[in-house]
Protein backbone atom coordinates (compact mmCIF):
# COMPACT_ATOMS: atom_id res chain seq x y z
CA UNK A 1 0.99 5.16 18.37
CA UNK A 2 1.34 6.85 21.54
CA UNK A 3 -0.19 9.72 22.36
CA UNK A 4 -0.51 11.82 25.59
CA UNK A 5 -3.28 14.30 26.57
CA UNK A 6 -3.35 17.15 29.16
CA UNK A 7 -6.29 18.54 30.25
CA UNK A 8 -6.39 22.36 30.86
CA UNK A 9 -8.45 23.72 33.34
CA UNK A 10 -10.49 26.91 31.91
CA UNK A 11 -11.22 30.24 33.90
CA UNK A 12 -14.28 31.95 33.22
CA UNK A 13 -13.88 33.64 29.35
CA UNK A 14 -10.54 32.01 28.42
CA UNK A 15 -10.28 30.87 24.78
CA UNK A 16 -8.32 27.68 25.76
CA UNK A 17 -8.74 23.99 24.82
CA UNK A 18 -10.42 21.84 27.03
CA UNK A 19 -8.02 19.04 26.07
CA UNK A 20 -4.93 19.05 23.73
CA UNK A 21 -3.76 16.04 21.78
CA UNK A 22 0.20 16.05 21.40
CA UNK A 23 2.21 13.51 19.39
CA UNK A 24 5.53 13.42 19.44
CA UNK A 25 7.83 13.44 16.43
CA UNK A 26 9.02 9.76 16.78
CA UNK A 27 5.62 8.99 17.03
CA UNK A 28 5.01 11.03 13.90
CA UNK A 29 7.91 8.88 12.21
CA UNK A 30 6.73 5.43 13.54
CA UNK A 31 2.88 5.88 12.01
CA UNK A 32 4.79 7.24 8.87
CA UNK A 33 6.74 4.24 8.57
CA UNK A 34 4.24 2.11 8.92
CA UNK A 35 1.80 3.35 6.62
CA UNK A 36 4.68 2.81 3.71
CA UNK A 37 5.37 -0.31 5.02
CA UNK A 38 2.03 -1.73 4.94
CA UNK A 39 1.60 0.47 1.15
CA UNK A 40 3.70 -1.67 -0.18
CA UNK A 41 2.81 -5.09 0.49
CA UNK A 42 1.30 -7.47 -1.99
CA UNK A 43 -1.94 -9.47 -1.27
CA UNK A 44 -2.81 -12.69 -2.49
CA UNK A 45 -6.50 -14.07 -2.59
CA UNK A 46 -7.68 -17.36 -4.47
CA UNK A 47 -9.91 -16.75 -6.99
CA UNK A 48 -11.75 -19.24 -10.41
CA UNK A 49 -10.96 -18.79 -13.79
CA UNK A 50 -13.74 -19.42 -16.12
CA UNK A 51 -12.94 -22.56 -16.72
CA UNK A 52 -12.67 -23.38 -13.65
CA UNK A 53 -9.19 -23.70 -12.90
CA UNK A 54 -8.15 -22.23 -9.40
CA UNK A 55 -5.94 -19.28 -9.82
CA UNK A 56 -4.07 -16.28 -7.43
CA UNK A 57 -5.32 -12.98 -8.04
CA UNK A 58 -2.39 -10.47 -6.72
CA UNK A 59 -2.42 -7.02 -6.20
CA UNK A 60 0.66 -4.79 -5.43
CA UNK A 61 -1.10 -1.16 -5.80
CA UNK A 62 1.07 1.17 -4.37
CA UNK A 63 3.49 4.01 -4.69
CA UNK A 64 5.61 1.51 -2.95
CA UNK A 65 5.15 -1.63 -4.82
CA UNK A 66 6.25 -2.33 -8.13
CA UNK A 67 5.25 -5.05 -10.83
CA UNK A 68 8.65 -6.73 -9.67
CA UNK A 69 7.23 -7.43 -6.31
CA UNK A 70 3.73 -9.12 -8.21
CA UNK A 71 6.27 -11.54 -9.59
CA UNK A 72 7.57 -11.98 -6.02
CA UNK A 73 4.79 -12.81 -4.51
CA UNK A 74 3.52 -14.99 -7.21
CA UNK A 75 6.72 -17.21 -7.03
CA UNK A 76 6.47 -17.00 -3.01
CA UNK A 77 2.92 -17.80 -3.30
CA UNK A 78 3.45 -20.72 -5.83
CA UNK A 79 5.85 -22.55 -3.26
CA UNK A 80 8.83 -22.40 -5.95
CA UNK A 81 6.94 -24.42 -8.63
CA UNK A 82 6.25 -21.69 -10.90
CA UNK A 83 3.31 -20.14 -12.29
CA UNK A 84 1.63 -18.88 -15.68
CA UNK A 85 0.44 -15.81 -15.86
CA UNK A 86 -3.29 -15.58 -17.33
CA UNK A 87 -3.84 -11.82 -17.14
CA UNK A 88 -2.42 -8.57 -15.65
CA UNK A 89 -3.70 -5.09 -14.98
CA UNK A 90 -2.55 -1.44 -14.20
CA UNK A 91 -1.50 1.91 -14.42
CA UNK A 92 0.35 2.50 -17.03
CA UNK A 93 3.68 4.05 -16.72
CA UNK A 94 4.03 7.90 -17.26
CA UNK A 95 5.73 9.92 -20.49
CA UNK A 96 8.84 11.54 -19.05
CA UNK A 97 6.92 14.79 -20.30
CA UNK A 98 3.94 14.00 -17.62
CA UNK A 99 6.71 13.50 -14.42
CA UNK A 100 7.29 16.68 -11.98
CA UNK A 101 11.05 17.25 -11.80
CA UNK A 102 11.67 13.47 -13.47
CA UNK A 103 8.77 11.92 -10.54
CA UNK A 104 5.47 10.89 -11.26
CA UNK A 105 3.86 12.76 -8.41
CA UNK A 106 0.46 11.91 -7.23
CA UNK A 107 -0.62 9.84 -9.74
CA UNK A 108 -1.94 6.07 -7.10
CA UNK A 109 -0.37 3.20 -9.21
CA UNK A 110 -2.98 0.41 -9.35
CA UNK A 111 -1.21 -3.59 -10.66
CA UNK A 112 -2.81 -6.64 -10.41
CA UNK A 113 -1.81 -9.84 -11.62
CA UNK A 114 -3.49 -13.38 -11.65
CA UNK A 115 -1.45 -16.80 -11.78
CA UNK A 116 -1.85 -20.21 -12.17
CA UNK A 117 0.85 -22.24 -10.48
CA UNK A 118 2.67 -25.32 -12.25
């Protein structure tokens, strides 16, 4: 993000900053973009079942993710082969009585899911 500065110079008694940070409103847009981008990504990290068995723990927490995209990644991440699911995790999805204007507002969706490819 780019982001300029302009130093002021300050007379004796004035009330004005030293330095002022200014953004500009594509900037504002880029960072914004971004941050929902990178929300709604899936990550993938190897983990053991108890057995012993080598699994893929994913989680697609998120506003912007969905369990659709856990099932994504777990068919990405299985190379096409498949995979088993051996347990998932998450928010629950809201009564229609609970959404603001039909939207479940503020309310951080956590999913998880761990696989075991074929």
């Amino acid at each position: 993000m780019a982001i300029s500065y302009s130093i002021a110079t300050v007379a004796h008694g004035s009330q004005r900053p030293l330095l002022k940070m200014t953004t500009s409103p594509m900037n504002r847009l880029l960072f914004i973009t971004a941050v929902l981008a990178l929300s709604g990504c899936a990550s993938v990290s190897d983990t053991y079942l108890t057995d012993g068995e080598q699994g893929l723990s994913i989680d697609c927490s998120g506003e912007a993710s969905s369990w659709a995209s856990c099932y994504e990644k777990a068919e990405a991440s299985c190379a096409g082969t498949g995979y088993r699911i051996v347990s998932s995790e998450g928010t629950p999805a809201p009564k229609e009585s609970d959404k603001t204007l039909g939207v479940d507002v503020g309310n951080y969706k956590s999913r998880s899911v761990v696989v075991v490819c074929k």
